[in-house]
PDB file of N, CA and C in Angstrom:
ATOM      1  N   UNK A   1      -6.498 126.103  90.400  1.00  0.00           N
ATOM      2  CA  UNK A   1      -7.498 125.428  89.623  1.00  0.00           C
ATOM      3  C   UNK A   1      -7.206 125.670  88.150  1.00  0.00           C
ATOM      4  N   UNK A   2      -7.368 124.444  87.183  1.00  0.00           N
ATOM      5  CA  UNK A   2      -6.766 124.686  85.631  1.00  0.00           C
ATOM      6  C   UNK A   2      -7.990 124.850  85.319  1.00  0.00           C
ATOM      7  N   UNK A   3      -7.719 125.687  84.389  1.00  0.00           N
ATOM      8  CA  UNK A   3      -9.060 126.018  83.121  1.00  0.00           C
ATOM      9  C   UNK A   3      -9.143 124.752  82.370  1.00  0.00           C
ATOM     10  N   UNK A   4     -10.682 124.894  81.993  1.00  0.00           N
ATOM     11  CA  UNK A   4     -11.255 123.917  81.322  1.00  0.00           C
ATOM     12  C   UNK A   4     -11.067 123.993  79.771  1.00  0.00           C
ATOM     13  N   UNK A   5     -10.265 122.891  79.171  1.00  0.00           N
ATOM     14  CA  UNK A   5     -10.001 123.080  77.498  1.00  0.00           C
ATOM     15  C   UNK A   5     -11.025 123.003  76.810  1.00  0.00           C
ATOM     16  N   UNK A   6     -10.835 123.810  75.700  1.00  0.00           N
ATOM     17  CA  UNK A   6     -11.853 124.026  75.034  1.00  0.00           C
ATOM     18  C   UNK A   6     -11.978 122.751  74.018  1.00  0.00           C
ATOM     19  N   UNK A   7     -10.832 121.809  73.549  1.00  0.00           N
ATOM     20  CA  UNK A   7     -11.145 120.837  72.858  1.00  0.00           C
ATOM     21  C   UNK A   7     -10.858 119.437  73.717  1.00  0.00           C
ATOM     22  N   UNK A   8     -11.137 118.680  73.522  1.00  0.00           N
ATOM     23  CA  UNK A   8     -11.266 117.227  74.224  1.00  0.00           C
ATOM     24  C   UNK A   8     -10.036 117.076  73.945  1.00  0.00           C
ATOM     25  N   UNK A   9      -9.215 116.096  74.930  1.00  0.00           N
ATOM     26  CA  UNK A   9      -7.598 115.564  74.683  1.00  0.00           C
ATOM     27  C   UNK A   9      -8.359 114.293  74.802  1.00  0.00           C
ATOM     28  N   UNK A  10      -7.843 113.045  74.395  1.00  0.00           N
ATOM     29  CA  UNK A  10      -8.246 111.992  74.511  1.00  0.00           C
ATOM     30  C   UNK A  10      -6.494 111.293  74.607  1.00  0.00           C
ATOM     31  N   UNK A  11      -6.544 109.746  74.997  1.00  0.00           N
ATOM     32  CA  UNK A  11      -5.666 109.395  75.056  1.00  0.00           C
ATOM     33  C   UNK A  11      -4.855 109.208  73.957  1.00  0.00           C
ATOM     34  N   UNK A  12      -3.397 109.152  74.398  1.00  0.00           N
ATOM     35  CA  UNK A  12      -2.508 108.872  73.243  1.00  0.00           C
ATOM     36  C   UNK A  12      -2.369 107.690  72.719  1.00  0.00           C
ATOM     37  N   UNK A  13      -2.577 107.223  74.020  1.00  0.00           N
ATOM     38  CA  UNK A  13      -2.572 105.003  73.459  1.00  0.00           C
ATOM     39  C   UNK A  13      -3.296 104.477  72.455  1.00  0.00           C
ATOM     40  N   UNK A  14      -4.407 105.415  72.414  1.00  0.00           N
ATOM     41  CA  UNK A  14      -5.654 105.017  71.722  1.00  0.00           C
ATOM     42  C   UNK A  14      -5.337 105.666  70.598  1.00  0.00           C
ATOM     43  N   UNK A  15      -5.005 106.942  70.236  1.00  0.00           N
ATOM     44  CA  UNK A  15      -4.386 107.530  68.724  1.00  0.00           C
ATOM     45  C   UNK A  15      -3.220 106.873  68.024  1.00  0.00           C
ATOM     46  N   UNK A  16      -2.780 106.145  69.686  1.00  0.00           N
ATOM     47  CA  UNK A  16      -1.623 105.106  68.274  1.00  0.00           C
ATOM     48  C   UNK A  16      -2.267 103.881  67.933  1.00  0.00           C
ATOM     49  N   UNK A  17      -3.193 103.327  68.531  1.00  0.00           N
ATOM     50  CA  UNK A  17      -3.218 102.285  67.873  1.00  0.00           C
ATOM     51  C   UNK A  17      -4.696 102.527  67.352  1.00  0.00           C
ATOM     52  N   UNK A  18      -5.020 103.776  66.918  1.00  0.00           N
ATOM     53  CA  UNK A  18      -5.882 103.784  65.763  1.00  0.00           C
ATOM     54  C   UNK A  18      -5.045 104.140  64.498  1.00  0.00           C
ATOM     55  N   UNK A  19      -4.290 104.935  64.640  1.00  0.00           N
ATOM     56  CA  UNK A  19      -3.149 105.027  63.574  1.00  0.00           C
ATOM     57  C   UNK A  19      -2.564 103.954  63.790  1.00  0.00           C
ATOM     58  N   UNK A  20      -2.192 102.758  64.592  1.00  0.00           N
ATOM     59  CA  UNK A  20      -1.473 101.714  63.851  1.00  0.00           C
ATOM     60  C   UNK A  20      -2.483 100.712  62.929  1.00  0.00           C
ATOM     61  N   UNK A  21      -3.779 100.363  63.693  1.00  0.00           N
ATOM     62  CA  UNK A  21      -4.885  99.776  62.628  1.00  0.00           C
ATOM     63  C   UNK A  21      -4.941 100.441  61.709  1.00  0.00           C
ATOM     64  N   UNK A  22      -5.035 101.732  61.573  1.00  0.00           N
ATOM     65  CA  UNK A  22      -5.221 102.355  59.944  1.00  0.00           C
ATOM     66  C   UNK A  22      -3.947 101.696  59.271  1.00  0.00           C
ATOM     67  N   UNK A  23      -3.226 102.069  59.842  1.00  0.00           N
ATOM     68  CA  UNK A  23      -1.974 102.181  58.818  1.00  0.00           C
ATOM     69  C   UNK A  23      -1.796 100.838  58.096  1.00  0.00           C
ATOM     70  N   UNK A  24      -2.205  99.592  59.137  1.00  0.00           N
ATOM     71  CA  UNK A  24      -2.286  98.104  58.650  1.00  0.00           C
ATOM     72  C   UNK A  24      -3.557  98.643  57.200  1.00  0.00           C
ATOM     73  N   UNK A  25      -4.226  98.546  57.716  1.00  0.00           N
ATOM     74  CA  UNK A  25      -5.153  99.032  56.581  1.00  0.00           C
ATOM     75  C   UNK A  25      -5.179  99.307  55.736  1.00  0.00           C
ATOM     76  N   UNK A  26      -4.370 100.842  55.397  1.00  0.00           N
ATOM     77  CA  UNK A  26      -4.664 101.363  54.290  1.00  0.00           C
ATOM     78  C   UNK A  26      -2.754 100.821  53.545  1.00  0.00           C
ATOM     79  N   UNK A  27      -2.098 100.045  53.842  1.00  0.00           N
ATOM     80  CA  UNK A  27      -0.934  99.661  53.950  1.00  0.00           C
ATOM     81  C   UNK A  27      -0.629 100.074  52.200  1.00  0.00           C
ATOM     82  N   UNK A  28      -1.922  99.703  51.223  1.00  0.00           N
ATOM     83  CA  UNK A  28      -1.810  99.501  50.005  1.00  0.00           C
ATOM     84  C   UNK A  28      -1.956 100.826  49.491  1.00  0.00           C
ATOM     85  N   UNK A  29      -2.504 101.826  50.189  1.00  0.00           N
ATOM     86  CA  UNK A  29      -2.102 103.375  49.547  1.00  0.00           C
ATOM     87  C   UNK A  29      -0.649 103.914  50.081  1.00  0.00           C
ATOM     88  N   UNK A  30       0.615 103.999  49.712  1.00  0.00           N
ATOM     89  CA  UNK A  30       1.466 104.495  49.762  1.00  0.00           C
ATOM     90  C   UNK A  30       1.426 105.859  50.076  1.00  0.00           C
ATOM     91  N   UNK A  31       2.242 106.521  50.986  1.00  0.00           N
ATOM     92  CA  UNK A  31       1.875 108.178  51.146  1.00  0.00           C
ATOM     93  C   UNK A  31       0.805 108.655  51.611  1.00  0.00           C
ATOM     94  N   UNK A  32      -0.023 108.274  51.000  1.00  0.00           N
ATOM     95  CA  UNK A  32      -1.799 108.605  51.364  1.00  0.00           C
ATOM     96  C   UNK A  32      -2.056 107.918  52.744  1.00  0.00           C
ATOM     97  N   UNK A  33      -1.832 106.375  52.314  1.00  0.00           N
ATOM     98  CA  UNK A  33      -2.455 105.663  53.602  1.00  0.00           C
ATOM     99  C   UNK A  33      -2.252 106.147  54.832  1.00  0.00           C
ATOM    100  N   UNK A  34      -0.860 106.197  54.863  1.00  0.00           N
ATOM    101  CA  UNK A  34      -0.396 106.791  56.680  1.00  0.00           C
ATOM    102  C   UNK A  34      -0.603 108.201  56.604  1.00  0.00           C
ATOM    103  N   UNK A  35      -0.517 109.052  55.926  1.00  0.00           N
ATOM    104  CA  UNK A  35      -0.976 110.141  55.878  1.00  0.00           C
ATOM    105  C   UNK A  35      -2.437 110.234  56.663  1.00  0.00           C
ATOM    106  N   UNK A  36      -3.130 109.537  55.851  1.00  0.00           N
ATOM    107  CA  UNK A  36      -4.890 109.300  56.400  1.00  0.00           C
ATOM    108  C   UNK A  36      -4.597 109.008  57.817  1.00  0.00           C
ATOM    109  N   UNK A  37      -3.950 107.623  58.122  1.00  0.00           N
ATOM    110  CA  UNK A  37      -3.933 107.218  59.627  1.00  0.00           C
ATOM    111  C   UNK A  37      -3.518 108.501  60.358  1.00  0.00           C
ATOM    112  N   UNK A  38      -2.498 108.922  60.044  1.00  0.00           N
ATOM    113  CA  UNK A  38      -1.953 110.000  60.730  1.00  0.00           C
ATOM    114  C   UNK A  38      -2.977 111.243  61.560  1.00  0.00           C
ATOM    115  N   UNK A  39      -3.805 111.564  60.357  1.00  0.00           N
ATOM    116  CA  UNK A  39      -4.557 112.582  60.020  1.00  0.00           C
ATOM    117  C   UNK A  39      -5.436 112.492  61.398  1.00  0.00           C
ATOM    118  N   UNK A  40      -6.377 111.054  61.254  1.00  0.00           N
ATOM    119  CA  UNK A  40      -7.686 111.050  61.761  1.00  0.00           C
ATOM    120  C   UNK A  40      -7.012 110.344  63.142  1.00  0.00           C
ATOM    121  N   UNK A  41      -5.609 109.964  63.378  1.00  0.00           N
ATOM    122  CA  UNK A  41      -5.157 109.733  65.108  1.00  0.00           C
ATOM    123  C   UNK A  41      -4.878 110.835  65.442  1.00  0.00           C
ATOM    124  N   UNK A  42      -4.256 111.954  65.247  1.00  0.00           N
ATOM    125  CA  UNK A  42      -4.064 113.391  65.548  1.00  0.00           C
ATOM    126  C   UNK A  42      -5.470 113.847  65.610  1.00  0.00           C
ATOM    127  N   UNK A  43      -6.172 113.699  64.621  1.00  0.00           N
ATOM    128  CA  UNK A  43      -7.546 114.821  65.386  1.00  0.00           C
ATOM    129  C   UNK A  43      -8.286 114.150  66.451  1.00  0.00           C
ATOM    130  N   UNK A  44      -8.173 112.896  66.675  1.00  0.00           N
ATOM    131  CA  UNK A  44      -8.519 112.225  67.729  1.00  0.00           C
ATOM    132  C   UNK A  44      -7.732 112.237  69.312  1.00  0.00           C
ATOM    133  N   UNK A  45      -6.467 113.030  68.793  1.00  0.00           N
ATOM    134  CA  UNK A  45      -5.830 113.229  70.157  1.00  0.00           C
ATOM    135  C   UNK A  45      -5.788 114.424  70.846  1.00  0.00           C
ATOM    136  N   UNK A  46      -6.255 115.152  69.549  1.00  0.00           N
ATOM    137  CA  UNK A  46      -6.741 116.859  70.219  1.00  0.00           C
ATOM    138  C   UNK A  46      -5.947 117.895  70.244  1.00  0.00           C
ATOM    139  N   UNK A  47      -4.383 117.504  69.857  1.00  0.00           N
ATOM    140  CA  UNK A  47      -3.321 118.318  70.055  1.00  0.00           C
ATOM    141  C   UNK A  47      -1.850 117.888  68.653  1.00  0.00           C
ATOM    142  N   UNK A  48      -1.279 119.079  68.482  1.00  0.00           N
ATOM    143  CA  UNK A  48      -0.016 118.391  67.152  1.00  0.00           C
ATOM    144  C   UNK A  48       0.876 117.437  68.511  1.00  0.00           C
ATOM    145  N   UNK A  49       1.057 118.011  69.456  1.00  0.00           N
ATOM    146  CA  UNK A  49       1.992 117.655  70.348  1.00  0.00           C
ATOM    147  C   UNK A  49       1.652 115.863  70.318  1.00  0.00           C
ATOM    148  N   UNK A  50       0.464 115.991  70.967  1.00  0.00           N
ATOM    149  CA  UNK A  50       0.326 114.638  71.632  1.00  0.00           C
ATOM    150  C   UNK A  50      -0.264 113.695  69.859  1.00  0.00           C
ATOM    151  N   UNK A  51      -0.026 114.710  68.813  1.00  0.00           N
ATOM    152  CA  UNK A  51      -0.391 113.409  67.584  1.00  0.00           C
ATOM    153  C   UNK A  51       0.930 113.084  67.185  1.00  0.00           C
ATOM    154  N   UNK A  52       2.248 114.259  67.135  1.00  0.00           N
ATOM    155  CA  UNK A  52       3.333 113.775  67.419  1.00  0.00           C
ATOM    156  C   UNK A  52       3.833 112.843  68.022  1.00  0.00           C
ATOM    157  N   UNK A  53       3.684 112.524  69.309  1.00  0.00           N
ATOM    158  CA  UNK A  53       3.930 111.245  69.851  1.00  0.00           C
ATOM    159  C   UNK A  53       3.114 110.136  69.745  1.00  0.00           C
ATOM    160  N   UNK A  54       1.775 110.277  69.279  1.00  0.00           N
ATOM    161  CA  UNK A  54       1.186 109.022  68.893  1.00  0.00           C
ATOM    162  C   UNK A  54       1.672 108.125  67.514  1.00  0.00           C
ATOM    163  N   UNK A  55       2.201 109.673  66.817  1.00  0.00           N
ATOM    164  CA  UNK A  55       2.218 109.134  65.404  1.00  0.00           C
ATOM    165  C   UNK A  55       3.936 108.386  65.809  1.00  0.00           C
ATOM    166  N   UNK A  56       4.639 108.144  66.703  1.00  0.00           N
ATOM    167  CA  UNK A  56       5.961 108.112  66.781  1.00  0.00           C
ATOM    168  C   UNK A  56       6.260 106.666  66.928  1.00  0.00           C
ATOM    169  N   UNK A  57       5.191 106.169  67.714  1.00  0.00           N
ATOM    170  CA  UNK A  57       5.129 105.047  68.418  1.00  0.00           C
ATOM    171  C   UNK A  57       4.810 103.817  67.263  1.00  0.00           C
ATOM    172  N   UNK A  58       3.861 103.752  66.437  1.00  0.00           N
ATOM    173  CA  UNK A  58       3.240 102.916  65.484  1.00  0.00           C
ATOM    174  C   UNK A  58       5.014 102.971  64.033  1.00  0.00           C
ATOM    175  N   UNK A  59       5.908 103.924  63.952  1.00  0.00           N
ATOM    176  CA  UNK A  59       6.930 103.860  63.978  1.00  0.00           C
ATOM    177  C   UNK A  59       7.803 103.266  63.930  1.00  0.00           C
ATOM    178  N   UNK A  60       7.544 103.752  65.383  1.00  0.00           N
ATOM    179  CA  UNK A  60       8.902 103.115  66.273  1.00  0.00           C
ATOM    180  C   UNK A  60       8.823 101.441  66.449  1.00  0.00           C
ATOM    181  N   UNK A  61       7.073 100.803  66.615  1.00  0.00           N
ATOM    182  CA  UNK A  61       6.959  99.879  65.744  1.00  0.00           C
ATOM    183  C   UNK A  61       7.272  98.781  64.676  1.00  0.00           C
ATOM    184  N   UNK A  62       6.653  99.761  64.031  1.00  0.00           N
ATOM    185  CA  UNK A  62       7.272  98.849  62.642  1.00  0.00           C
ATOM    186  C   UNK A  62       8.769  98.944  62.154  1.00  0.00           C
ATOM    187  N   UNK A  63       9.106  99.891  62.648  1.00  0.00           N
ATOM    188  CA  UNK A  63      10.856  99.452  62.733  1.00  0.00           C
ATOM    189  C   UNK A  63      11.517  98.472  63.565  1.00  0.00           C
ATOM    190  N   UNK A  64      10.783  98.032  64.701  1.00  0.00           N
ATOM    191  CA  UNK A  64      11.307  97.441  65.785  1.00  0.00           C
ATOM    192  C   UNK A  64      11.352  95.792  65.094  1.00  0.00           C
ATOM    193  N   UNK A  65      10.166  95.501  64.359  1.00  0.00           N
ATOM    194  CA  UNK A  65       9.297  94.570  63.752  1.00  0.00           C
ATOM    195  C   UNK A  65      10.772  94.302  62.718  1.00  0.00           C
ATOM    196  N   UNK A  66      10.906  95.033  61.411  1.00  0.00           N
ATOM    197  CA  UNK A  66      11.311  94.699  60.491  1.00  0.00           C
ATOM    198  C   UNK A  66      12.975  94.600  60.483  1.00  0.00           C
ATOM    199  N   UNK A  67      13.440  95.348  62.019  1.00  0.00           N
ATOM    200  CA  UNK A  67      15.125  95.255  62.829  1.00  0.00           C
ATOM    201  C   UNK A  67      14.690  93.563  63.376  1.00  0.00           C
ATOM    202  N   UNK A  68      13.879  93.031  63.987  1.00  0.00           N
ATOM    203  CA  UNK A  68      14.483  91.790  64.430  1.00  0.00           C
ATOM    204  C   UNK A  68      13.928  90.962  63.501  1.00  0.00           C
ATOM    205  N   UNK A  69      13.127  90.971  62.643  1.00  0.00           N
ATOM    206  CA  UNK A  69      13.027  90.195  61.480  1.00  0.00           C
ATOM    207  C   UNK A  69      14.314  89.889  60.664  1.00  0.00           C
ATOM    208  N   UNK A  70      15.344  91.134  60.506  1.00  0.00           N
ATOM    209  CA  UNK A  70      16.243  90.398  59.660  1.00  0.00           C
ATOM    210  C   UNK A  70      17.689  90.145  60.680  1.00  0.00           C
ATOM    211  N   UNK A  71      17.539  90.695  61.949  1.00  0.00           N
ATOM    212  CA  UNK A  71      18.621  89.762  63.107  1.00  0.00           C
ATOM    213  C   UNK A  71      18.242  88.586  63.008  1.00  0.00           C
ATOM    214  N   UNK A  72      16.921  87.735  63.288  1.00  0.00           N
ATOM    215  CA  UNK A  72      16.775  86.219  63.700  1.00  0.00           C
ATOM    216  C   UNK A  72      16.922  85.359  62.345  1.00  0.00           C
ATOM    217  N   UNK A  73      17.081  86.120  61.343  1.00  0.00           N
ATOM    218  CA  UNK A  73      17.306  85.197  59.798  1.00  0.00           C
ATOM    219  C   UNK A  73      18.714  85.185  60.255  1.00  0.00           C
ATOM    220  N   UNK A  74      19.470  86.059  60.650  1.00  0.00           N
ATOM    221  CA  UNK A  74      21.260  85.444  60.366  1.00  0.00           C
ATOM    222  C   UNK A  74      21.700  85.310  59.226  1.00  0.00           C
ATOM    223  N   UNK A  75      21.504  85.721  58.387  1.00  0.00           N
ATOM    224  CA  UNK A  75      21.977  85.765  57.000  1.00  0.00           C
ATOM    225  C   UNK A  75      22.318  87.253  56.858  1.00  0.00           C
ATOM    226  N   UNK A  76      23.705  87.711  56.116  1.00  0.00           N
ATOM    227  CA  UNK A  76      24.072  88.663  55.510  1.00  0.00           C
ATOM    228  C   UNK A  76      23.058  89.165  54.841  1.00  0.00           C
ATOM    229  N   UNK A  77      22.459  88.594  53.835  1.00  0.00           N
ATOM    230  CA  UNK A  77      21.768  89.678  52.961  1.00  0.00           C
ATOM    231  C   UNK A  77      20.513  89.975  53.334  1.00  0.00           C
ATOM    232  N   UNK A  78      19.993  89.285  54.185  1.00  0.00           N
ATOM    233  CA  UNK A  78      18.526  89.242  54.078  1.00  0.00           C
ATOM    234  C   UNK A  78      18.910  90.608  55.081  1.00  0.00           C
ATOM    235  N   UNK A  79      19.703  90.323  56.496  1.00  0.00           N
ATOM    236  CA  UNK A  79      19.896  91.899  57.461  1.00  0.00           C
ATOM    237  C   UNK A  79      19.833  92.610  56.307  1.00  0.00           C
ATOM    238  N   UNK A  80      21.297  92.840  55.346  1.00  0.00           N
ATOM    239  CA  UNK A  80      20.975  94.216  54.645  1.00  0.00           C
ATOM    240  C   UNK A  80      19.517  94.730  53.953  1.00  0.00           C
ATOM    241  N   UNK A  81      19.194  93.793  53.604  1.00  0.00           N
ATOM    242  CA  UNK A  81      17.437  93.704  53.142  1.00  0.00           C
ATOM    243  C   UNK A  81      16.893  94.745  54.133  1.00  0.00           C
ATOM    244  N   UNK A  82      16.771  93.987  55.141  1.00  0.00           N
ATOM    245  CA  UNK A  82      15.998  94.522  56.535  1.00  0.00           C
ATOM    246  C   UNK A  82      16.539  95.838  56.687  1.00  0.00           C
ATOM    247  N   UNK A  83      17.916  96.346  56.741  1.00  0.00           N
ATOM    248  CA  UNK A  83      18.063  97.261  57.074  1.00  0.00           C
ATOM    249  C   UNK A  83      17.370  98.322  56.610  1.00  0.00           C
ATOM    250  N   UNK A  84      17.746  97.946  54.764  1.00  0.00           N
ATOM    251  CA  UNK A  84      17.403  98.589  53.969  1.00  0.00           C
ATOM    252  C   UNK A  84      15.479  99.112  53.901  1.00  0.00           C
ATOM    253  N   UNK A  85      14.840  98.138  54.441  1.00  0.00           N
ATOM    254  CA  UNK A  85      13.279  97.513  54.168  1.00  0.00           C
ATOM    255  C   UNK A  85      13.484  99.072  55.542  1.00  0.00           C
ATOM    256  N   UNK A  86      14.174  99.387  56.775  1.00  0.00           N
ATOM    257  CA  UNK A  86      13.757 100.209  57.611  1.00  0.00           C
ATOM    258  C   UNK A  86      14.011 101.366  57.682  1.00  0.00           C
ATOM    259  N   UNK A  87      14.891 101.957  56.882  1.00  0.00           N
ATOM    260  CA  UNK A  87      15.231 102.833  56.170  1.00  0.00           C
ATOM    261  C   UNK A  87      13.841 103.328  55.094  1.00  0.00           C
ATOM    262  N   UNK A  88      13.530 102.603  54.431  1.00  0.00           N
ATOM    263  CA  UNK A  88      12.229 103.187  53.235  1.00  0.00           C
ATOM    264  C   UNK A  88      11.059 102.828  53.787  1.00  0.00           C
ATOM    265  N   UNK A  89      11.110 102.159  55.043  1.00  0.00           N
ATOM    266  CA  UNK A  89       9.692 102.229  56.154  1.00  0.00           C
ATOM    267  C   UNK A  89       9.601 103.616  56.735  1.00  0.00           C
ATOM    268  N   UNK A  90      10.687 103.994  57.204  1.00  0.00           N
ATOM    269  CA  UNK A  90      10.959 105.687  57.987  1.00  0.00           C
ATOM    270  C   UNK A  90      10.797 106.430  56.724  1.00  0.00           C
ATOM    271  N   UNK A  91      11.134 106.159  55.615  1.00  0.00           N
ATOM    272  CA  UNK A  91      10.739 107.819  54.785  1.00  0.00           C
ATOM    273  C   UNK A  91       9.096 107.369  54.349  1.00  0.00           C
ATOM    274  N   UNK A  92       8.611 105.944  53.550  1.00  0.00           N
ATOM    275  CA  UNK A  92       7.282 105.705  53.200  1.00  0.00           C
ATOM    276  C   UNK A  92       6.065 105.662  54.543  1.00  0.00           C
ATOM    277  N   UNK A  93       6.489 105.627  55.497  1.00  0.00           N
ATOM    278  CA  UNK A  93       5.598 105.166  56.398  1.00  0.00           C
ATOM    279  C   UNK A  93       5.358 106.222  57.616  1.00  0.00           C
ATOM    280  N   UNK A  94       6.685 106.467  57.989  1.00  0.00           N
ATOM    281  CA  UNK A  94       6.845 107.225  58.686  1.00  0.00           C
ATOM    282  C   UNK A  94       6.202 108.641  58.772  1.00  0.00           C
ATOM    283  N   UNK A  95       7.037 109.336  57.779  1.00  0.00           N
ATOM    284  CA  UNK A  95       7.178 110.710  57.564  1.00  0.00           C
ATOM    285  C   UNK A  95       5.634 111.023  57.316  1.00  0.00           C
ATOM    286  N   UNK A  96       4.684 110.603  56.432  1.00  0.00           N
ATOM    287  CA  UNK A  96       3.697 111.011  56.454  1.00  0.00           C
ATOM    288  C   UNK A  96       2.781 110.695  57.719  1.00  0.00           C
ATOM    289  N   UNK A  97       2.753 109.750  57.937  1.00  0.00           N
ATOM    290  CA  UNK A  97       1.821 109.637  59.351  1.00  0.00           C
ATOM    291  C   UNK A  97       2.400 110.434  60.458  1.00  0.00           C
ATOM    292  N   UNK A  98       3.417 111.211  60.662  1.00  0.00           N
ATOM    293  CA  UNK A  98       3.866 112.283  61.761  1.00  0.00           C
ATOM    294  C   UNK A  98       3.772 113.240  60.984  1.00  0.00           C
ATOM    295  N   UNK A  99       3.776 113.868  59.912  1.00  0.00           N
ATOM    296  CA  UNK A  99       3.136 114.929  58.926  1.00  0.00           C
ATOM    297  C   UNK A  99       1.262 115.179  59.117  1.00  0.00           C
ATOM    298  N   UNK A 100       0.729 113.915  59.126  1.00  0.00           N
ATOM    299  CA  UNK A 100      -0.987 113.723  59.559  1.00  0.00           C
ATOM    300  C   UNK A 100      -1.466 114.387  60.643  1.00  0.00           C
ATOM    301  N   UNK A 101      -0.606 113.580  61.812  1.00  0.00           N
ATOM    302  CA  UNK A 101      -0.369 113.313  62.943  1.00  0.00           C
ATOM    303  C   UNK A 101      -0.521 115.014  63.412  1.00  0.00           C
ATOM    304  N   UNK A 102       0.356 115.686  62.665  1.00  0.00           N
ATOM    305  CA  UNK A 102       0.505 117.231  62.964  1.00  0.00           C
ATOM    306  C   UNK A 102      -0.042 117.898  62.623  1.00  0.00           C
ATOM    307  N   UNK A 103      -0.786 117.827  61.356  1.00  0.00           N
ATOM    308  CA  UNK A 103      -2.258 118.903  61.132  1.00  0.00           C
ATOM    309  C   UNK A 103      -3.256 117.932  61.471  1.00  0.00           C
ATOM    310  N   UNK A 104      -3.696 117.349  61.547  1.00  0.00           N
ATOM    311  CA  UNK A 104      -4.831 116.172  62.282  1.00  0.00           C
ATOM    312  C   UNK A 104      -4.809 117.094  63.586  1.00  0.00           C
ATOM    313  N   UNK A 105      -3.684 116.753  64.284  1.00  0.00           N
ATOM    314  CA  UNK A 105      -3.940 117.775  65.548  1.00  0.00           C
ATOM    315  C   UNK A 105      -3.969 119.326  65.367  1.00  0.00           C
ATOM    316  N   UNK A 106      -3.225 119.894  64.761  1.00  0.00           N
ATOM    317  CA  UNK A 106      -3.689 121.108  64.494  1.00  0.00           C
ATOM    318  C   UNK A 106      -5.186 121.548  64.313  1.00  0.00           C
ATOM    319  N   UNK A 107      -5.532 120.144  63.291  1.00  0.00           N
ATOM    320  CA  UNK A 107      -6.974 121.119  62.726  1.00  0.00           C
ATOM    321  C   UNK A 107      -8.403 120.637  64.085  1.00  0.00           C
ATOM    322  N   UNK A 108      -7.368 119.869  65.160  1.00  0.00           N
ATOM    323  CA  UNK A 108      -8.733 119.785  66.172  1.00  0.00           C
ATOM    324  C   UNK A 108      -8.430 120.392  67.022  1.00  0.00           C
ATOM    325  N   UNK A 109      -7.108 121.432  66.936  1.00  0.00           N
ATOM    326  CA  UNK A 109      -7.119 122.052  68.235  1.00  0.00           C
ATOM    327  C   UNK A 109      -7.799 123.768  67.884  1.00  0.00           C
TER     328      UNK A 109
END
């Protein structure tokens, strides 16, 4: 028989796509914004672990988004664009919302 946790786990599906609505959201605070999303989907998931993987997904996302955006143009530059556009999505977007993601859960566990 498992012991009963002392803080609520809630789902992960639901911490990503409250961190992905935030993140649409606050799109216009740089750093901050996904930071925030990050923050308040991690304390909603109850754990760094499981805000880690929530925060991974909304991500993994918008990279997926802005990789076939510049495959279906077919144009040389616009790909390098894109490449480039997913590259400074992973350091602007990224990094802080899995930074959130990890004391968000910290501070609800």
């Amino acid at each position: 028989m498992s012991q009963p946790s002392t803080t609520r786990e809630r789902s992960v599906l639901v911490g990503f796509l409250i961190m992905l609505g935030l993140s649409v959201l606050l799109f216009w605070l740089p750093l901050i914004g996904p930071f925030l999303a990050g923050f308040i989907g991690g304390r909603y998931v109850g754990s760094p672990g499981r805000g880690l993987v929530a925060a991974i997904l909304p991500t993994l996302v918008v990279a997926i988004i802005v990789a076939i955006t510049g495959v279906l143009t077919l144009l040389p530059g616009v790909g390098l664009l894109a490449s480039e556009s997913l590259v400074l999505t992973a350091i602007i977007q990224g990094a802080p919302l899995i930074l959130g993601a990890v004391i968000g859960g910290a501070v609800a566990h």
